[in-house]
C-alpha atoms as a PDB file:
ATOM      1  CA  UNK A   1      65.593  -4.096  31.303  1.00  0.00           C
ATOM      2  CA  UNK A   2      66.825  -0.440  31.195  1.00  0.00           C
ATOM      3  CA  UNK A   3      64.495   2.107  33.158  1.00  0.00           C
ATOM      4  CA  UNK A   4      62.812   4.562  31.434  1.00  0.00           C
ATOM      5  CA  UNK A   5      64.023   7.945  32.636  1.00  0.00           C
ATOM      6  CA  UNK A   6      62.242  10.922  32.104  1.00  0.00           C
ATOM      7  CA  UNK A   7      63.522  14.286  32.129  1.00  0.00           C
ATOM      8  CA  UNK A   8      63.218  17.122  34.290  1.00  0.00           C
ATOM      9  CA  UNK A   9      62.538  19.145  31.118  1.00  0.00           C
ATOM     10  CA  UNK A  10      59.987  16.454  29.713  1.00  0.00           C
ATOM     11  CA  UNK A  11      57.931  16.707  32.966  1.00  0.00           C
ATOM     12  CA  UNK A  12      58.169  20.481  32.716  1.00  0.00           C
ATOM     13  CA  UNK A  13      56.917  20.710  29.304  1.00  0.00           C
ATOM     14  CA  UNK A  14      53.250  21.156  29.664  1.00  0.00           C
ATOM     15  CA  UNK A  15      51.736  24.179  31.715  1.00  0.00           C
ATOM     16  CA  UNK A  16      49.701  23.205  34.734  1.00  0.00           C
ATOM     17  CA  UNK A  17      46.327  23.748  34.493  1.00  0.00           C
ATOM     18  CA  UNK A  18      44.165  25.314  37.749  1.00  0.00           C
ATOM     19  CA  UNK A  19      40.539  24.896  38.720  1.00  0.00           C
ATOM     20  CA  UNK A  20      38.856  27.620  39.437  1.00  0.00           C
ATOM     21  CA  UNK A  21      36.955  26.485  42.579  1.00  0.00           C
ATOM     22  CA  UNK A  22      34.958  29.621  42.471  1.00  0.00           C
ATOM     23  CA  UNK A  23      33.257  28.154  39.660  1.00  0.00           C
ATOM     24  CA  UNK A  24      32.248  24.515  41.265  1.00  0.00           C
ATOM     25  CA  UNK A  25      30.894  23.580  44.707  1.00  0.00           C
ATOM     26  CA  UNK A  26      33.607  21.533  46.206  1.00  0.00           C
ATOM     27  CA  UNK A  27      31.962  21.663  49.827  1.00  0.00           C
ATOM     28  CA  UNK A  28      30.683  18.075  49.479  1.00  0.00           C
ATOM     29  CA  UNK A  29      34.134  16.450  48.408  1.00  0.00           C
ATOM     30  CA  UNK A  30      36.142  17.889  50.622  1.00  0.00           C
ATOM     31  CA  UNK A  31      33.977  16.740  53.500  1.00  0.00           C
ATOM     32  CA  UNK A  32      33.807  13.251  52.532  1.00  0.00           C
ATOM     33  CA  UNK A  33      37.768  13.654  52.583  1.00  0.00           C
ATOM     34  CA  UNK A  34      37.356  13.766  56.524  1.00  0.00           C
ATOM     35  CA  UNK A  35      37.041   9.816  56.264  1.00  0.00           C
ATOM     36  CA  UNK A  36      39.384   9.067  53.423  1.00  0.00           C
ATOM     37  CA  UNK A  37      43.338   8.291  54.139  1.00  0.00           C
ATOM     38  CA  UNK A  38      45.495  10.879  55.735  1.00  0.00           C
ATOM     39  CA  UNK A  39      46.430  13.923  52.703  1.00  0.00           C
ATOM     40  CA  UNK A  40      42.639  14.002  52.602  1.00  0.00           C
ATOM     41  CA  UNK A  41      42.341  14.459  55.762  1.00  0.00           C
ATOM     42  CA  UNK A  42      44.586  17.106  56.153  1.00  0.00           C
ATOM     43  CA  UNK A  43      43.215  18.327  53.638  1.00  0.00           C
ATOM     44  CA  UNK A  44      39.540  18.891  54.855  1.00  0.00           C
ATOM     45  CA  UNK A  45      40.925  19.956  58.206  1.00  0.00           C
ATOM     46  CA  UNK A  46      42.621  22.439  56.235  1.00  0.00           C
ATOM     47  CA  UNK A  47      39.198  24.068  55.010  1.00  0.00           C
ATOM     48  CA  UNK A  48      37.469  23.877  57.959  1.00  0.00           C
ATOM     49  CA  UNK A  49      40.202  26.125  59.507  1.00  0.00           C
ATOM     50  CA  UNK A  50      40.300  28.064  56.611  1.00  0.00           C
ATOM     51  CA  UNK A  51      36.404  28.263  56.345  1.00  0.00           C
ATOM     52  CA  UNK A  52      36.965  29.317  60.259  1.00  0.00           C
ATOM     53  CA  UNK A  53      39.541  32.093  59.690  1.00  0.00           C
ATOM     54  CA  UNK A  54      37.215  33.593  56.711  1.00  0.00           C
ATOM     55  CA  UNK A  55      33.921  33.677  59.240  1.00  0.00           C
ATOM     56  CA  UNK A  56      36.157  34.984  62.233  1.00  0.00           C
ATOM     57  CA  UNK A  57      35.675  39.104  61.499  1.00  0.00           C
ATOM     58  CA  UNK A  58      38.287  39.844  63.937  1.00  0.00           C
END
């Protein structure tokens, strides 16, 4: 059975579309990321150092 290749260009052919996180309250699912696998993890360490660096006015 041959493997079905896909193309760099194929992949590239539709524009990525963003969330505005402005727009939604994504407090509660990136906490419950601190007890999900590791990316999520990192993830929700991530904002709390962010969320950190944004409160620290020095």
């Amino acid at each position: 059975m041959a493997a079905n290749k896909t193309s760099k260009k194929e992949f590239l052919k539709d524009t990525i579309q963003h969330i505005d996180i402005t727009k939604h309250n994504v407090v509660p699912v990136v906490e419950a990321m601190k007890r999900m696998a590791f990316t999520a993890r990192d993830l929700a360490r991530a904002a709390d150092i962010y969320d950190k660096m944004l409160a620290d006015k020095e």
